[in-house]
C-alpha atoms as a PDB file:
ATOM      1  CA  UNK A   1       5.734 -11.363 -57.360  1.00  0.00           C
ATOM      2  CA  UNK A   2       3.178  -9.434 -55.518  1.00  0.00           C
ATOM      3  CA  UNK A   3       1.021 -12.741 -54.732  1.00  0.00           C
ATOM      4  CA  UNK A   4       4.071 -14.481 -53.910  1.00  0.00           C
ATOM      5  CA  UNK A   5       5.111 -11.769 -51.264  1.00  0.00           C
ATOM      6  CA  UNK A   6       1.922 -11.305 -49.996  1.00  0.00           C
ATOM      7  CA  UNK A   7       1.852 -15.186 -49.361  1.00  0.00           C
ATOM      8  CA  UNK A   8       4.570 -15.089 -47.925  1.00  0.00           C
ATOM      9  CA  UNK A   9       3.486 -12.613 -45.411  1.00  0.00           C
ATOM     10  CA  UNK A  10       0.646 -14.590 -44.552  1.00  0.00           C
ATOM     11  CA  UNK A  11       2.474 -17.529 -43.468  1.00  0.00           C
ATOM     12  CA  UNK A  12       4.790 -15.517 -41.515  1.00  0.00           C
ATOM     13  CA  UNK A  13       2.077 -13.825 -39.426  1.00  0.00           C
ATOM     14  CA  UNK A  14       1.003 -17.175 -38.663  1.00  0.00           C
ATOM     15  CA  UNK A  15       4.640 -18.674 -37.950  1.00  0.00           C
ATOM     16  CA  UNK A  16       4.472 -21.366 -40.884  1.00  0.00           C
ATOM     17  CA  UNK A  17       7.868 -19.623 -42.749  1.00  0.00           C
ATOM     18  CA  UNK A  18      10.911 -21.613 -41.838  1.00  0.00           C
ATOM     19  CA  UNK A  19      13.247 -19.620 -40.279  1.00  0.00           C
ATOM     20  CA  UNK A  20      16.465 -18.880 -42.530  1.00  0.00           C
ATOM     21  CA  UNK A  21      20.156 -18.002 -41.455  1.00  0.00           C
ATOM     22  CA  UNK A  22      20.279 -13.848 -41.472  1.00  0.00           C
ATOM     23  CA  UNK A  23      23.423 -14.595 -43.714  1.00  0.00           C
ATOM     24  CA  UNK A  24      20.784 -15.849 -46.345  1.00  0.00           C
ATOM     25  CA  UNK A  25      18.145 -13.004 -45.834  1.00  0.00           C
ATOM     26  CA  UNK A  26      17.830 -10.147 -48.083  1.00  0.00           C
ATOM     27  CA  UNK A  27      20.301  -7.747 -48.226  1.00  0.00           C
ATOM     28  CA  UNK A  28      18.860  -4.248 -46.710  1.00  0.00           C
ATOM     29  CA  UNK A  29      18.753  -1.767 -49.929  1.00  0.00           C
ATOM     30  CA  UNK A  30      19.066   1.524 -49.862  1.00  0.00           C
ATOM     31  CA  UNK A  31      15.496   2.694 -48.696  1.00  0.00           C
ATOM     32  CA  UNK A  32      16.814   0.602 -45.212  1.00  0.00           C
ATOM     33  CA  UNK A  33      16.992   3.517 -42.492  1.00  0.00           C
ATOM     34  CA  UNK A  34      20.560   4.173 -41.508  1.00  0.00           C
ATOM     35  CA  UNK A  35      19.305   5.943 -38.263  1.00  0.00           C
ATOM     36  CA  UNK A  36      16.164   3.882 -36.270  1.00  0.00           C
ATOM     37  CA  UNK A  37      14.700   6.337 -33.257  1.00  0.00           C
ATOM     38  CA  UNK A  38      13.657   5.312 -30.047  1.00  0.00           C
ATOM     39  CA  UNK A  39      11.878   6.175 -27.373  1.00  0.00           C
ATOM     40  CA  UNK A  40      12.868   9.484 -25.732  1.00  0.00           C
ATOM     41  CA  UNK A  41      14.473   8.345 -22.256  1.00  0.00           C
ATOM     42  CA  UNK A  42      14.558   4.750 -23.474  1.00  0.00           C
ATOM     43  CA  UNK A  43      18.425   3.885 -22.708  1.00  0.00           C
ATOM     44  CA  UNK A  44      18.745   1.320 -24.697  1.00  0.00           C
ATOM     45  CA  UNK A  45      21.906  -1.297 -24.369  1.00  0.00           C
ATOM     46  CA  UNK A  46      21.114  -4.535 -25.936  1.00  0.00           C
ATOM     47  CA  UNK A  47      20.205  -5.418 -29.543  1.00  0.00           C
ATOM     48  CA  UNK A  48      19.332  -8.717 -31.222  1.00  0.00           C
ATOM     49  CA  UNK A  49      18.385  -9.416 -34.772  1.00  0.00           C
ATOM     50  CA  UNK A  50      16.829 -12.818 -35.953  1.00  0.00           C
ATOM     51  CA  UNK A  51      16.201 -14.548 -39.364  1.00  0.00           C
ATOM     52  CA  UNK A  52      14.124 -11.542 -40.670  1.00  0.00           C
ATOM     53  CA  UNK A  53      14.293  -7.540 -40.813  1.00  0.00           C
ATOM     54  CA  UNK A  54      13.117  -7.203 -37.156  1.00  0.00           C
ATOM     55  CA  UNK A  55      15.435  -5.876 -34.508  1.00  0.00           C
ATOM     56  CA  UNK A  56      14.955  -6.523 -30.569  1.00  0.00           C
ATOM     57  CA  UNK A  57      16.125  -3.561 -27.875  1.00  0.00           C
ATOM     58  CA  UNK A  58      15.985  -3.385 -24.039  1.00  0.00           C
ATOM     59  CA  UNK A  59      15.963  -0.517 -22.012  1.00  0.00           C
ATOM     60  CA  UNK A  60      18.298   0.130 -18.986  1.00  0.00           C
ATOM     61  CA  UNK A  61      16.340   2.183 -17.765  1.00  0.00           C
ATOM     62  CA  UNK A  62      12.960   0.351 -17.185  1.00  0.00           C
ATOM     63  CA  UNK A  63      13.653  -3.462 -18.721  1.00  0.00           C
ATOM     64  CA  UNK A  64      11.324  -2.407 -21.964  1.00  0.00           C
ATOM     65  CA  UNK A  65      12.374  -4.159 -24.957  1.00  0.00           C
ATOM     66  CA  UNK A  66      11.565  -2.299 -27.907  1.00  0.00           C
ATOM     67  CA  UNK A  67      11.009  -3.776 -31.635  1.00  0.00           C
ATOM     68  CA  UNK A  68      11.924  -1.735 -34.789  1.00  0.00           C
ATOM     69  CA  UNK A  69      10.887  -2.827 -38.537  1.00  0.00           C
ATOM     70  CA  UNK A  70      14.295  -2.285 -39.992  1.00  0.00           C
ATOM     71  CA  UNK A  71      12.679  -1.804 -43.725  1.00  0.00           C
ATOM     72  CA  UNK A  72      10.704   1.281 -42.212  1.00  0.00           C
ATOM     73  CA  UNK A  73      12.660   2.149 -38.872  1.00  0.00           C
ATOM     74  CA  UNK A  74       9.274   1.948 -37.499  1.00  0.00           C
ATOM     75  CA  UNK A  75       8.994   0.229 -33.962  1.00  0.00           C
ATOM     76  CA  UNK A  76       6.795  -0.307 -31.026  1.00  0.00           C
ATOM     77  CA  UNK A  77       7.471  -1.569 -27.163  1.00  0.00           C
ATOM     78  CA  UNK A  78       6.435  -5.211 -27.306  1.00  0.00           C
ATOM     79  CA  UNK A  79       7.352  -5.919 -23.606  1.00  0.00           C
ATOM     80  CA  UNK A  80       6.915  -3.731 -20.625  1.00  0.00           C
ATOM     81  CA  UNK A  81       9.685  -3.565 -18.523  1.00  0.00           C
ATOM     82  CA  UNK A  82       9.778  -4.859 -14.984  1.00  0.00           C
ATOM     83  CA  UNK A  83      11.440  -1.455 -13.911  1.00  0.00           C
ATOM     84  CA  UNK A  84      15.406  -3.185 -13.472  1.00  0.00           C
ATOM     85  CA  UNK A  85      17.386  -3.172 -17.048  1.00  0.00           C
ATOM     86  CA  UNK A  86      17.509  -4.784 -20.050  1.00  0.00           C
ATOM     87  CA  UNK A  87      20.686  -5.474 -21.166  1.00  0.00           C
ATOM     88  CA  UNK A  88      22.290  -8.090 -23.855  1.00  0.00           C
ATOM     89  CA  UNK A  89      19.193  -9.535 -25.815  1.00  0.00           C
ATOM     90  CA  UNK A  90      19.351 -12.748 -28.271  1.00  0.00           C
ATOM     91  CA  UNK A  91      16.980 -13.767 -30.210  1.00  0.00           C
ATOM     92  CA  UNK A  92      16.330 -17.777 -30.473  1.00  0.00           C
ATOM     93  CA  UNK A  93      14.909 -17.537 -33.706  1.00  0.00           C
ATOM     94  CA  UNK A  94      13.603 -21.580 -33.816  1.00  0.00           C
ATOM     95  CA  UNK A  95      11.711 -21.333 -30.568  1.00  0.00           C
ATOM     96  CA  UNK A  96      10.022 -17.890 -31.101  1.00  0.00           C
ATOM     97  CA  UNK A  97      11.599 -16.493 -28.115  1.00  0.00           C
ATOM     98  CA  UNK A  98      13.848 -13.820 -26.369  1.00  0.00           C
ATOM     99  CA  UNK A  99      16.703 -14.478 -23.847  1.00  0.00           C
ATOM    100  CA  UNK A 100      17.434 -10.693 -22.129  1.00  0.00           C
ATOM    101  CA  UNK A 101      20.002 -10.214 -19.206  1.00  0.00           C
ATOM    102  CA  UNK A 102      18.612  -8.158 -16.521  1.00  0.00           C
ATOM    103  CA  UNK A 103      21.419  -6.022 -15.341  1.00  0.00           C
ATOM    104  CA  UNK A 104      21.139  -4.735 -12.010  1.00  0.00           C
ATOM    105  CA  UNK A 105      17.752  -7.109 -11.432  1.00  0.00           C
ATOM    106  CA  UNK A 106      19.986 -10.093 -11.217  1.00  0.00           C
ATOM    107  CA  UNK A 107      18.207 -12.284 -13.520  1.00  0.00           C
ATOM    108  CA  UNK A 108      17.437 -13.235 -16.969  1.00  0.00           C
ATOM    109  CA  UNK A 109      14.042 -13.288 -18.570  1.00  0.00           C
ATOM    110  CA  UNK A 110      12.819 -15.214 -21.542  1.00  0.00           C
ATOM    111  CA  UNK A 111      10.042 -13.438 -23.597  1.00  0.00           C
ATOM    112  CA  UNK A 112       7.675 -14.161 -26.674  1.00  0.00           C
ATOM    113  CA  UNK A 113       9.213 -12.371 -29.168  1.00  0.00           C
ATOM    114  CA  UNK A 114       5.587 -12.575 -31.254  1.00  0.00           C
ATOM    115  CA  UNK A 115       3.474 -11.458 -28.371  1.00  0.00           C
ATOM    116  CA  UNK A 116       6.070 -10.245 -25.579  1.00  0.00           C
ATOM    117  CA  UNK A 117       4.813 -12.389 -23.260  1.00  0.00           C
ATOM    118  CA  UNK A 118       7.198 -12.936 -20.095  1.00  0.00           C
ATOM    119  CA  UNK A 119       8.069 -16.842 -20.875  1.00  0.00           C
ATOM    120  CA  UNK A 120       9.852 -17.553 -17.783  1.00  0.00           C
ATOM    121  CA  UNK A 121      12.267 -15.641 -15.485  1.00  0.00           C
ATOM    122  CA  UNK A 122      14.980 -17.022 -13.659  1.00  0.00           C
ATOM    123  CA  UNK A 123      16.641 -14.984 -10.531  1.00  0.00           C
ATOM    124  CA  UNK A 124      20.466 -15.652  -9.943  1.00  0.00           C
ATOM    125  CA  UNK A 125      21.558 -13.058  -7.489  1.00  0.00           C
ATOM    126  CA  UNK A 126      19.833 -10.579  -5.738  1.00  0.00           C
ATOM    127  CA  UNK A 127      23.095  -8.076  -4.821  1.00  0.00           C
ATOM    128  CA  UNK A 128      26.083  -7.177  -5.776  1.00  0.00           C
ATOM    129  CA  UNK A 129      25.561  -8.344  -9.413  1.00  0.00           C
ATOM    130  CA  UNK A 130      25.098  -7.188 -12.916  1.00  0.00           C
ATOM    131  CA  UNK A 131      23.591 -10.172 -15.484  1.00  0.00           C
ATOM    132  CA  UNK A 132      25.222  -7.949 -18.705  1.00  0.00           C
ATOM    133  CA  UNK A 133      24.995 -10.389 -21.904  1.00  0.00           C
ATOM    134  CA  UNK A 134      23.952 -13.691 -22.575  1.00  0.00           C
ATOM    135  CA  UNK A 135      25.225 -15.902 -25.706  1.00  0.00           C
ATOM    136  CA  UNK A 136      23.084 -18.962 -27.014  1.00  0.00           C
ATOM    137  CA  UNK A 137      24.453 -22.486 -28.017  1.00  0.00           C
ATOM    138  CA  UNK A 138      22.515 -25.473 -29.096  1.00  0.00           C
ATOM    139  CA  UNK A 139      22.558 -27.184 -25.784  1.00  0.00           C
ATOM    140  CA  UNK A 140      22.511 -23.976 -23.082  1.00  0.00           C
ATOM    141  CA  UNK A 141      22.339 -20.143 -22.514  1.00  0.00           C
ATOM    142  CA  UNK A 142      24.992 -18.528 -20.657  1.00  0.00           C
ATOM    143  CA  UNK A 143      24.834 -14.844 -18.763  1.00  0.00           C
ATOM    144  CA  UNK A 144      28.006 -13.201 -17.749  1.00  0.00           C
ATOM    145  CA  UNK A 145      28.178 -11.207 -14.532  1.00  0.00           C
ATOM    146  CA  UNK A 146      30.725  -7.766 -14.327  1.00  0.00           C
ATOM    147  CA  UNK A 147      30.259  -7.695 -10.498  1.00  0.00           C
ATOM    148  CA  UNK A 148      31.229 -11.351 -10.377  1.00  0.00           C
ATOM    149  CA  UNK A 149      33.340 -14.123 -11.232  1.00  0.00           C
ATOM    150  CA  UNK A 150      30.819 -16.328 -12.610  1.00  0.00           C
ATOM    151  CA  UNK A 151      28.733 -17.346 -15.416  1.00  0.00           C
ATOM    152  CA  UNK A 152      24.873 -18.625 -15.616  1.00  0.00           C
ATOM    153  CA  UNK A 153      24.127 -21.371 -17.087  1.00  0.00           C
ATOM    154  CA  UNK A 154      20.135 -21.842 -18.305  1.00  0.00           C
ATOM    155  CA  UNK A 155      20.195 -25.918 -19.520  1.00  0.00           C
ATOM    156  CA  UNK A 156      18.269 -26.596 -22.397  1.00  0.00           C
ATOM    157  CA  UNK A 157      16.079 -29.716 -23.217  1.00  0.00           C
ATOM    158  CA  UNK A 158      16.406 -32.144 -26.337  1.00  0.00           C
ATOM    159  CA  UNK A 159      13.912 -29.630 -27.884  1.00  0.00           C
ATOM    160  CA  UNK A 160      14.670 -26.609 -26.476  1.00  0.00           C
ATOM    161  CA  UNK A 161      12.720 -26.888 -23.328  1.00  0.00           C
ATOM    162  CA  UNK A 162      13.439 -24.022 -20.753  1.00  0.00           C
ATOM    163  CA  UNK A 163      14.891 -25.409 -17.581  1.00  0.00           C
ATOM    164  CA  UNK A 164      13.128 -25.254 -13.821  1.00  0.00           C
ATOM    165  CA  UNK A 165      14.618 -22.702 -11.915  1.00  0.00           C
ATOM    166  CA  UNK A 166      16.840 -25.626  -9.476  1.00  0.00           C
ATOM    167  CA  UNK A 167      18.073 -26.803 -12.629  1.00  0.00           C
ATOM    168  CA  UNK A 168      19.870 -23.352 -13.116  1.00  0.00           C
ATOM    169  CA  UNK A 169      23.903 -23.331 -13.062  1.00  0.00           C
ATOM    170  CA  UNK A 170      26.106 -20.800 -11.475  1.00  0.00           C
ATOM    171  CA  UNK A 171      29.597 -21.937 -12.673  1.00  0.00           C
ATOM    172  CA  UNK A 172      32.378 -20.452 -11.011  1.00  0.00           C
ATOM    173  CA  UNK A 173      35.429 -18.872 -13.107  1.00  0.00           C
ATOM    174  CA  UNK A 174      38.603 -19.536 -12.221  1.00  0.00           C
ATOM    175  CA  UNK A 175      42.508 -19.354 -13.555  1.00  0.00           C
ATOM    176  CA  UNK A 176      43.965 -15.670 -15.499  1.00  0.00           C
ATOM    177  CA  UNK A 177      40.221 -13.728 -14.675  1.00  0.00           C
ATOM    178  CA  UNK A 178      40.674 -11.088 -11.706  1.00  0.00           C
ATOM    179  CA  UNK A 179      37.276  -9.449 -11.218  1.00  0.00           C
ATOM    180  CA  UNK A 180      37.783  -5.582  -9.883  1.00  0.00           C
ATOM    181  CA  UNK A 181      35.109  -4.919  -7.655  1.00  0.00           C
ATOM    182  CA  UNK A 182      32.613  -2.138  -8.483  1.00  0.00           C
ATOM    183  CA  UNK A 183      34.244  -1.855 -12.070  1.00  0.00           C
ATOM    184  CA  UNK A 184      32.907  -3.536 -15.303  1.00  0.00           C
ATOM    185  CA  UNK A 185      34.288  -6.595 -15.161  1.00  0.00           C
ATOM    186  CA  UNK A 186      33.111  -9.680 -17.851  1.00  0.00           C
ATOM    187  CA  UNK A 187      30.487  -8.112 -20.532  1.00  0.00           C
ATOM    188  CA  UNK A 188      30.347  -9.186 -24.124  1.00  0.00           C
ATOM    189  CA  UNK A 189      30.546 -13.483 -24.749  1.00  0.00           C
ATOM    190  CA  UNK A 190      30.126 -15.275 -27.728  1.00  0.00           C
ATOM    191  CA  UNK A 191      31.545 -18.986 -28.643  1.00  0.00           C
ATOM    192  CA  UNK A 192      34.989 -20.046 -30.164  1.00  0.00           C
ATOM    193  CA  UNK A 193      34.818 -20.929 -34.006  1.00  0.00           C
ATOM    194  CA  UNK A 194      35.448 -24.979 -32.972  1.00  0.00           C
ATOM    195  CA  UNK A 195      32.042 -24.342 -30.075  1.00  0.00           C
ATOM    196  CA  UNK A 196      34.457 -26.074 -27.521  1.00  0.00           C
ATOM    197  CA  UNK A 197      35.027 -22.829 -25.235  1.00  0.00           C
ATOM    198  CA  UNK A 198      33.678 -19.334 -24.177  1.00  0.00           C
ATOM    199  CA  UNK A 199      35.224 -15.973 -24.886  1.00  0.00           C
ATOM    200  CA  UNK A 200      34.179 -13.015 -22.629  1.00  0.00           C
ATOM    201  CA  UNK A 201      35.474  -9.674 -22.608  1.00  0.00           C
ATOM    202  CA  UNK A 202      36.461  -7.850 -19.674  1.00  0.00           C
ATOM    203  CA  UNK A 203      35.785  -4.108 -19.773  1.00  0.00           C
ATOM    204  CA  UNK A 204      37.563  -2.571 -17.759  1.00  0.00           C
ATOM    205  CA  UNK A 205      41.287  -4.436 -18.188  1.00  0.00           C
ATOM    206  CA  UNK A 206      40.565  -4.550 -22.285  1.00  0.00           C
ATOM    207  CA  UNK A 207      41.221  -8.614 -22.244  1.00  0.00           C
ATOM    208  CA  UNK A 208      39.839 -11.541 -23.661  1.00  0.00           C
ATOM    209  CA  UNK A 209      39.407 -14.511 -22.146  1.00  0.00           C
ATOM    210  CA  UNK A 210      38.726 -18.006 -23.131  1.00  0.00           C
ATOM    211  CA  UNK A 211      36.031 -19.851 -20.499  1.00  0.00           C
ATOM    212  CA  UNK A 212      36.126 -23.632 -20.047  1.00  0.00           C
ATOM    213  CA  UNK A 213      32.292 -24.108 -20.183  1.00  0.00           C
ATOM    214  CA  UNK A 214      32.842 -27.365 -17.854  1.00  0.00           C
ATOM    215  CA  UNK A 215      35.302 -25.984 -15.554  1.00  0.00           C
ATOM    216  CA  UNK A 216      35.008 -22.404 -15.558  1.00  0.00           C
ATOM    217  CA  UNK A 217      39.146 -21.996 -16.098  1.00  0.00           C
ATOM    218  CA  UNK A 218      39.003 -18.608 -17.407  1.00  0.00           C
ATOM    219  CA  UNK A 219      42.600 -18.224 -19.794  1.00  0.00           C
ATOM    220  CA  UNK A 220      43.593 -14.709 -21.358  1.00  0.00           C
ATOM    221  CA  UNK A 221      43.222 -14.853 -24.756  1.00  0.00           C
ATOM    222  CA  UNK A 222      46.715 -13.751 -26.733  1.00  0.00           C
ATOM    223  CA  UNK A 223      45.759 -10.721 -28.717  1.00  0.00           C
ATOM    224  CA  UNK A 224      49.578 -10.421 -30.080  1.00  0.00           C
ATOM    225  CA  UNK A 225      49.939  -7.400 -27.780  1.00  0.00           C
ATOM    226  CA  UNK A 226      47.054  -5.400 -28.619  1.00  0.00           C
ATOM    227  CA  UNK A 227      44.216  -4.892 -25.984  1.00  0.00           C
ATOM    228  CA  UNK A 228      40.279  -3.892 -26.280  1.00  0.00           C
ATOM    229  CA  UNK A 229      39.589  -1.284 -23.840  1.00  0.00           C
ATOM    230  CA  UNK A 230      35.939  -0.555 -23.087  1.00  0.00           C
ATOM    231  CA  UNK A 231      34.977  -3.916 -25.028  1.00  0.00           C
ATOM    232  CA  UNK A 232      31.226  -4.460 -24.741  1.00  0.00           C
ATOM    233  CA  UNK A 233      29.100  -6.549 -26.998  1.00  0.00           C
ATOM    234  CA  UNK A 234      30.701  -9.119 -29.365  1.00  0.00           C
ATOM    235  CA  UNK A 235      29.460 -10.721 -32.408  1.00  0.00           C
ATOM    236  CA  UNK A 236      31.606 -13.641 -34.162  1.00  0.00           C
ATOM    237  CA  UNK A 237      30.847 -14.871 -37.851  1.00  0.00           C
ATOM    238  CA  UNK A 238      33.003 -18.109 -38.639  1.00  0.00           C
ATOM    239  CA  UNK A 239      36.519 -17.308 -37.327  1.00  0.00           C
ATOM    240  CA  UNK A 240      35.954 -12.971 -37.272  1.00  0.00           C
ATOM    241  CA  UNK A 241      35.043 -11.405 -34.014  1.00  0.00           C
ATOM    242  CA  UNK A 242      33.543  -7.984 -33.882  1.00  0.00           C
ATOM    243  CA  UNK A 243      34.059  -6.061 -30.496  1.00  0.00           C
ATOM    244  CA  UNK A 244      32.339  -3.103 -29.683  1.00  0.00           C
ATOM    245  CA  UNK A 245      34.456  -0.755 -27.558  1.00  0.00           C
ATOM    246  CA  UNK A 246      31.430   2.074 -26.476  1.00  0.00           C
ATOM    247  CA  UNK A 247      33.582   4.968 -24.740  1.00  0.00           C
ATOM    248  CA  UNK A 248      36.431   4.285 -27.414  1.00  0.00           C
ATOM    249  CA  UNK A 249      33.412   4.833 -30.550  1.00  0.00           C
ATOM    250  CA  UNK A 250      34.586   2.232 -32.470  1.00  0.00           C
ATOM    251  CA  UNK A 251      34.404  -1.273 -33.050  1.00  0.00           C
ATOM    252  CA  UNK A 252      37.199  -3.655 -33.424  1.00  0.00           C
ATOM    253  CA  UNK A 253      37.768  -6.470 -36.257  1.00  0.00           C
ATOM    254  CA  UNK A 254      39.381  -9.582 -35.172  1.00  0.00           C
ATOM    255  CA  UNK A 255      40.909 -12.825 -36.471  1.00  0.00           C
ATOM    256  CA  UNK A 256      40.083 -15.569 -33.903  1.00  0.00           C
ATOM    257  CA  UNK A 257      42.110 -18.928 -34.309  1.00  0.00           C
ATOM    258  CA  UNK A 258      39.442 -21.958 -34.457  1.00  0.00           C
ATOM    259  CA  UNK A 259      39.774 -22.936 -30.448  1.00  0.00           C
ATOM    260  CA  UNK A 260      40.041 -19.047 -29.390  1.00  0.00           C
ATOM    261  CA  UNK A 261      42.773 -19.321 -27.904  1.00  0.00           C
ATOM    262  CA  UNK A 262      44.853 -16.094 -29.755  1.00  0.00           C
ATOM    263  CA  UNK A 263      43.438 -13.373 -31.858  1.00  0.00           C
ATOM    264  CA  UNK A 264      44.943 -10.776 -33.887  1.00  0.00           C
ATOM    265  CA  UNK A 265      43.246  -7.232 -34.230  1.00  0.00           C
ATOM    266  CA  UNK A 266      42.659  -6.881 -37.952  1.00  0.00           C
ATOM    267  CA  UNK A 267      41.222  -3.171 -38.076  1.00  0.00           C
ATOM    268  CA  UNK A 268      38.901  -0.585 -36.066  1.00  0.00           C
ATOM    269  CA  UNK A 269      36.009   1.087 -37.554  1.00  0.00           C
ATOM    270  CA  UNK A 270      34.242   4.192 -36.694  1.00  0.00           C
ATOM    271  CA  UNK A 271      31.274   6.512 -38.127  1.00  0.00           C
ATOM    272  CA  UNK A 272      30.362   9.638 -37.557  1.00  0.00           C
ATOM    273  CA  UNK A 273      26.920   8.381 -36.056  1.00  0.00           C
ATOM    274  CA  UNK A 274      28.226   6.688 -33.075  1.00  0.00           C
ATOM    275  CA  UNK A 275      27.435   8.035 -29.399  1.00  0.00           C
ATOM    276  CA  UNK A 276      28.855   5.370 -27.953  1.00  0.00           C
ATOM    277  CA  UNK A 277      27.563   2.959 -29.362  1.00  0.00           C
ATOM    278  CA  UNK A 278      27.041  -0.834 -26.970  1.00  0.00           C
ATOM    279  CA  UNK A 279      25.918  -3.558 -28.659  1.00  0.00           C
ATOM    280  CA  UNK A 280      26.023  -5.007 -32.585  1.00  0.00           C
ATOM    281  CA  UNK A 281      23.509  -7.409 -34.218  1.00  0.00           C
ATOM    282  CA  UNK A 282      24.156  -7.874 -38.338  1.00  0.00           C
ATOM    283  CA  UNK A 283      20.906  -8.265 -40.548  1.00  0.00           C
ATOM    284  CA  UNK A 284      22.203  -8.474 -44.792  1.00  0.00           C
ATOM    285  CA  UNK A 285      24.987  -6.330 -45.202  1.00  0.00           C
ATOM    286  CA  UNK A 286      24.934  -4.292 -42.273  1.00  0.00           C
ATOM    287  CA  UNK A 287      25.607  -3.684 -38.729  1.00  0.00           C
ATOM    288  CA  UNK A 288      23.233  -2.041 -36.378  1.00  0.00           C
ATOM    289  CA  UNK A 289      24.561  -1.058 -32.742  1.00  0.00           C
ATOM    290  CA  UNK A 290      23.239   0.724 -30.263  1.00  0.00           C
ATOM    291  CA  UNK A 291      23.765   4.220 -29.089  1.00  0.00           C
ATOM    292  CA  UNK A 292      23.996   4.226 -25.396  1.00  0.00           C
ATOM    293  CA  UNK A 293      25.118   7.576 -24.946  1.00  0.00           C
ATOM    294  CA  UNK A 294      26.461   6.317 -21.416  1.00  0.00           C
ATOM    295  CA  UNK A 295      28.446  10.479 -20.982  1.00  0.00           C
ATOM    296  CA  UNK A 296      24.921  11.774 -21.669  1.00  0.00           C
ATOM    297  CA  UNK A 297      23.040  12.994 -18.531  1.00  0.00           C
ATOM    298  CA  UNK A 298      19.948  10.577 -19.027  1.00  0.00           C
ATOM    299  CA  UNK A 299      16.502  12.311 -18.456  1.00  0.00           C
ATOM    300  CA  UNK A 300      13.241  11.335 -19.840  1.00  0.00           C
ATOM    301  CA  UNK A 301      13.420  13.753 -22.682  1.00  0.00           C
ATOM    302  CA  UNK A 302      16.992  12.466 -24.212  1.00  0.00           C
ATOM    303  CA  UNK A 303      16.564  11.146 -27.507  1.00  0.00           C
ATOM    304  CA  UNK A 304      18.232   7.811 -28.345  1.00  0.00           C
ATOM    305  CA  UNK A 305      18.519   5.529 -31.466  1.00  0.00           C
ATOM    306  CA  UNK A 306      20.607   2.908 -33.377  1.00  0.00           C
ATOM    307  CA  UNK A 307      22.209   3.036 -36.218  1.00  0.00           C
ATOM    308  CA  UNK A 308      23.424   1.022 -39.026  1.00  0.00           C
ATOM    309  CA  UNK A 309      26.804   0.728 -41.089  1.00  0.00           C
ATOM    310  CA  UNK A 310      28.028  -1.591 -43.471  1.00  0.00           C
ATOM    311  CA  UNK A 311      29.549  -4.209 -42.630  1.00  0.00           C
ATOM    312  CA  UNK A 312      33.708  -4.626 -43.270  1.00  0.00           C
END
């Protein structure tokens, strides 16, 4: 076992492993940390998890994106930061890469997720905007705005080619959305079960919406009368959509119908380690979020970290 581990090691260090679904990975035991520390000052918001036990965080306070070992809760910063946020991270686990939404920056940068290497960067606005959290698809990457009614649209080729920066989309959203200026407007977004729509969250009403990816027709989501205040980051598995609500300290279990169109609020989960927590990524049989500790005065002493529960 030892030789076939330490084989297996080898190849990955040289990027030969094929990737796996994280459903299929190893389940963390119980020598997983439950608590991973960060950087003192580091802010962090986004988190991403790929194929393997290795967890991706940006900073919003400097753009720094920060990877942990989740087998040892040891981590180092693989990416200086430009000095504008890091927010929603994904990792695109085929092409060896990182898509991170750059917050107050306006943009969206793609990074080497081996060597941290600044890919490509792509600048959508440069005021009144906040690029918050990005969702991947098989064709495209999309970037949500909560100072605007619009998504960005980063084209991808056949193979996953990144797209010139002319070849960028802003798509305009249209229909039941009502962005409130200077509020946090559209945050979390993930894809409907069928992958024939968009579903946002909008912070600061506590709605859902479903986004026409060709139109932009934005259309409230019917959540049988319950509502998601403070929703931030959102991770779906099959027809389940988990909603992290960061000033409420919980996160929220839902039942999504295949086209997204209505959703019913199956439970709410909370632990005692949560400072309002962000953003969730899932590695085994866990959840790891992101304690963003947004009513804590930041300095660059505060201690910050993520934690991880079990999934339900």
């Amino acid at each position: 076992m030892r030789r076939v581990l330490g084989l297996v090691t080898s190849l990955l260090a040289i990027g030969l492993v094929p990737a796996v679904p994280a459903s299929a990975a190893p389940a963390p035991n119980q020598i997983f940390p439950t608590d991973l520390p960060l950087p003192a000052g580091f802010q962090p918001e986004g988190i991403a998890i790929g194929a393997w036990p290795t967890a991706y965080l940006g900073s919003r306070a400097d753009g720094r994106i920060f990877q942990i070992d989740l087998r040892t809760g040891m981590g180092h910063v693989l990416s200086d930061g430009p000095g504008t946020p890091s927010l929603g991270i994904k990792v695109d686990t085929a092409h060896g890469r990182l898509f991170v939404a750059g917050g107050t920056g306006g943009n969206a940068r793609v990074i080497d997720m081996r060597t941290g290497a600044v890919l490509a960067s792509y600048q959508f606005r440069t005021q009144d905007t906040f690029v918050n959290d990005v969702v991947l698809t098989s064709q495209a990457v999309w970037f949500t705005d909560s100072a605007q009614a619009v998504l960005y649209k980063l084209p991808l080729g056949l193979h996953g080619e990144l797209p010139a920066p002319n070849q960028v989309v802003h798509l305009p959203l249209s229909g039941d959305l009502q962005v409130v200026p200077g509020a946090t407007n559209l945050n979390g977004i993930v894809t409907t079960p069928d992958g024939s729509a968009l579903l946002a969250g909008q912070s600061n009403t506590g709605k859902l919406f479903r986004i026409d990816p060709a139109t932009g027709v934005a259309t409230e989501v019917d959540l049988a009368g319950e509502s998601l205040p403070n929703n931030d980051g959102q991770l779906r598995e099959g027809t389940l959509l988990y909603v992290v609500q960061n000033r409420s300290n919980q996160v929220a279990k839902l039942q999504l119908t295949r086209d997204g169109s209505k959703a019913r609020v199956l439970e709410r989960r909370t632990d005692s380690g949560f400072d309002i927590p962000a953003t969730v990524a899932e590695f085994g049989t866990r959840f790891y979020l992101t304690n963003a500790r947004f009513t804590t005065p930041p300095t660059p002493t505060t201690p910050y970290n993520a934690v991880a529960i079990d999934r339900f």
